[in-house]
C-alpha atoms as a PDB file:
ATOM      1  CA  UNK A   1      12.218 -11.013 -23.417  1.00  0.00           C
ATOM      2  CA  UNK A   2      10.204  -8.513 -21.408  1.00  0.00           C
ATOM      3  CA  UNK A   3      11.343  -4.846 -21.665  1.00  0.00           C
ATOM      4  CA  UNK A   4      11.798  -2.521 -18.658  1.00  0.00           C
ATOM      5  CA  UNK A   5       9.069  -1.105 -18.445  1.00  0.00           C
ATOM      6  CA  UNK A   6       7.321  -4.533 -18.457  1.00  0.00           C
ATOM      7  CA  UNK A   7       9.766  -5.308 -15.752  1.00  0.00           C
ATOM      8  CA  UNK A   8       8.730  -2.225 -13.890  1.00  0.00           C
ATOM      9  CA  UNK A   9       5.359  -3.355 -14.072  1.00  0.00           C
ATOM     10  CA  UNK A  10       5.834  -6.404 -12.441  1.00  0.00           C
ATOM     11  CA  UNK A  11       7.755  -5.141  -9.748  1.00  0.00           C
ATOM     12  CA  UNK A  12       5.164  -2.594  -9.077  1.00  0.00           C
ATOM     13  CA  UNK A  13       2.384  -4.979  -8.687  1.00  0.00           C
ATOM     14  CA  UNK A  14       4.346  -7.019  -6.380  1.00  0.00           C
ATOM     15  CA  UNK A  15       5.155  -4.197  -4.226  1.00  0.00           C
ATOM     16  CA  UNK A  16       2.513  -3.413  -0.944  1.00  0.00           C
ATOM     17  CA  UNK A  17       2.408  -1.137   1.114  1.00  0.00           C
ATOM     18  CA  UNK A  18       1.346  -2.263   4.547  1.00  0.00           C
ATOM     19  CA  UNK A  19       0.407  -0.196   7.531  1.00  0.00           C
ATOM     20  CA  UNK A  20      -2.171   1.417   9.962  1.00  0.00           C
ATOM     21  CA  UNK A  21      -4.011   4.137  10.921  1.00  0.00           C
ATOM     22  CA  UNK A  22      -3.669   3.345  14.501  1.00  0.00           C
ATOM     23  CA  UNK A  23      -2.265   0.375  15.606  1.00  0.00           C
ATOM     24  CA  UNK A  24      -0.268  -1.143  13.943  1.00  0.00           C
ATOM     25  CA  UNK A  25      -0.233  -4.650  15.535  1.00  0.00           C
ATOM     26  CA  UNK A  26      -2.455  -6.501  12.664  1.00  0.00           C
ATOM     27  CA  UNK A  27      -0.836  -4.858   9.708  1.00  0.00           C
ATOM     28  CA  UNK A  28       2.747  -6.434  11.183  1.00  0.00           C
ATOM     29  CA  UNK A  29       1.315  -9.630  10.677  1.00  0.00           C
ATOM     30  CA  UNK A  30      -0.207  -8.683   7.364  1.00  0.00           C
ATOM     31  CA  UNK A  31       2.834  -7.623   6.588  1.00  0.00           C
ATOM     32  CA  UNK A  32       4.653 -11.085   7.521  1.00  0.00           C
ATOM     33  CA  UNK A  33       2.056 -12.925   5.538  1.00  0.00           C
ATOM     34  CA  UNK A  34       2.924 -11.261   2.385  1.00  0.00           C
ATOM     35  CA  UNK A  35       6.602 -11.361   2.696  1.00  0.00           C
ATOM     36  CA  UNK A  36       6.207 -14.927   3.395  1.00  0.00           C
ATOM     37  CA  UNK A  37       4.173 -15.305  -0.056  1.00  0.00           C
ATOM     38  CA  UNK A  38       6.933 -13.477  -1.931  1.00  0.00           C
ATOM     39  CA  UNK A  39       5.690  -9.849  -2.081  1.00  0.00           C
ATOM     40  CA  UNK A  40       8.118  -6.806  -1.680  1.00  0.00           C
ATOM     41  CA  UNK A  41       6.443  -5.181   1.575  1.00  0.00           C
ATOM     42  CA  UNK A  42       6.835  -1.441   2.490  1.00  0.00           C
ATOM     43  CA  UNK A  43       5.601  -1.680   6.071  1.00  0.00           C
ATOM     44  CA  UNK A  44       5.033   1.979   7.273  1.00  0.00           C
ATOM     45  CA  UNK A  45       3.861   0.876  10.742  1.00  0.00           C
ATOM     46  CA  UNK A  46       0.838   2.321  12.737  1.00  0.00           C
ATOM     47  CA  UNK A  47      -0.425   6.025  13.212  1.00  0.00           C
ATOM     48  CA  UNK A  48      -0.491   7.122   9.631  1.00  0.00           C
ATOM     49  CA  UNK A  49      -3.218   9.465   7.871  1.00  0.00           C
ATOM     50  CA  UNK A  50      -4.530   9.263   4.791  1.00  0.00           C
ATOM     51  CA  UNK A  51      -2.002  11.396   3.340  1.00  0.00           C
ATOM     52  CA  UNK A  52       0.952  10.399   4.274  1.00  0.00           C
ATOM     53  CA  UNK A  53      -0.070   6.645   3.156  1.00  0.00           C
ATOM     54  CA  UNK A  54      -0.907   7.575  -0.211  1.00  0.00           C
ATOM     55  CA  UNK A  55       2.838   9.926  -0.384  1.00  0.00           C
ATOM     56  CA  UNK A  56       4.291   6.213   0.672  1.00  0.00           C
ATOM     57  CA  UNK A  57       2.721   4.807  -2.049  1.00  0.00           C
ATOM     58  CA  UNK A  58       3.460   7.199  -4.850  1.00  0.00           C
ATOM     59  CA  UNK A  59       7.021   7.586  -3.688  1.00  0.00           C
ATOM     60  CA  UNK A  60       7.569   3.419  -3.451  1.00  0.00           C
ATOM     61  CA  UNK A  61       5.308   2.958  -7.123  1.00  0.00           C
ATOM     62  CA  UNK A  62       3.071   0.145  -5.541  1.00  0.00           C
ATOM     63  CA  UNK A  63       0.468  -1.389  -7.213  1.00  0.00           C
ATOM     64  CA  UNK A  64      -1.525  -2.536  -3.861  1.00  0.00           C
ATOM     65  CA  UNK A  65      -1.751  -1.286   0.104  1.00  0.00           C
ATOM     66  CA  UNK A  66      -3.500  -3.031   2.912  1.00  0.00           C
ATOM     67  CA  UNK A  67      -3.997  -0.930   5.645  1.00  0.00           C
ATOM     68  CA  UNK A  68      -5.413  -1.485   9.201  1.00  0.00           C
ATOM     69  CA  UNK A  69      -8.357   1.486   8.971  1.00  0.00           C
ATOM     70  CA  UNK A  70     -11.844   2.273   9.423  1.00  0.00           C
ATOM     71  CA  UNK A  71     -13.993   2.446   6.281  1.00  0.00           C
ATOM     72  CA  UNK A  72     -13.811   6.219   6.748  1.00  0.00           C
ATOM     73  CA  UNK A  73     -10.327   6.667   6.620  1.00  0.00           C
ATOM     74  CA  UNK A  74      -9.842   3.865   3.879  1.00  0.00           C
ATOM     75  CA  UNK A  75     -12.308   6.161   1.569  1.00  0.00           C
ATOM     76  CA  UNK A  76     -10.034   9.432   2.919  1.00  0.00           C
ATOM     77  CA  UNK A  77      -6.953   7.487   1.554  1.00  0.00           C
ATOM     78  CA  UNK A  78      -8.447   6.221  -1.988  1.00  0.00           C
ATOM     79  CA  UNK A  79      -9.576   9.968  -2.079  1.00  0.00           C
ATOM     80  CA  UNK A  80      -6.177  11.109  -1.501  1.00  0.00           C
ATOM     81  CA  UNK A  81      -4.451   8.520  -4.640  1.00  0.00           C
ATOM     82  CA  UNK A  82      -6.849   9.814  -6.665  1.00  0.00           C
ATOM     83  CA  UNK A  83      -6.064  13.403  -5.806  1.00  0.00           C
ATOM     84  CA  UNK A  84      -2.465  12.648  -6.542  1.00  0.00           C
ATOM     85  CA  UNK A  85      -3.265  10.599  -9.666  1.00  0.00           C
ATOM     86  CA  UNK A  86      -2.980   7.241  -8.444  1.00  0.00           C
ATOM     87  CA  UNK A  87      -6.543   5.705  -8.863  1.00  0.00           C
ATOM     88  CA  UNK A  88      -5.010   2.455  -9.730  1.00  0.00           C
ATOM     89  CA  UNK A  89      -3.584   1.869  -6.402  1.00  0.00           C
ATOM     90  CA  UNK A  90      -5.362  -1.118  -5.085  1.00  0.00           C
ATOM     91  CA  UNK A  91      -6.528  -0.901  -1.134  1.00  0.00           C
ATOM     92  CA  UNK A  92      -7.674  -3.521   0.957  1.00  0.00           C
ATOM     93  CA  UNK A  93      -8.775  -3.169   4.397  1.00  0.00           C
ATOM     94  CA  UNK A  94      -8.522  -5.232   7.540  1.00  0.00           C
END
């Protein structure tokens, strides 16, 4: 029998956060794709910074993001996890 904080694990790795840093039209259908596989999606929408993608994170404990971004702001959000003591979040770009 797994113990909670096994369970929480789980959960957390199944949990994405989905969104953009402009647009947001792409990471809607991202975010339909995953639900559709069985992952609990946080979908934050488009016109987010760095910042206040990595707060969505750490305040919904996921394990993964994809985000609609340029490489620069994709490296300006895996700076901010880290500065905030995620650096296990994983983030994938589209």
């Amino acid at each position: 029998m797994a113990t909670w904080c096994e369970d929480a694990g789980r959960d957390r790795e199944q949990r994405v956060v989905v969104g953009a840093c402009g647009d947001d039209a792409t990471a809607r259908l991202a975010a339909r794709a995953l639900l559709l596989s069985g992952r609990e999606v946080v979908f934050v929408g488009g016109g987010q910074d760095a910042e206040q993608l990595a707060r969505t994170a750490e305040a919904e404990d996921a394990g993964s993001m994809v985000i609609d971004s340029t490489a620069e702001e994709r490296a300006a959000l895996e700076r901010a996890l880290v500065a905030l003591g995620l650096p296990q979040v994983r983030v994938t770009g589209m």
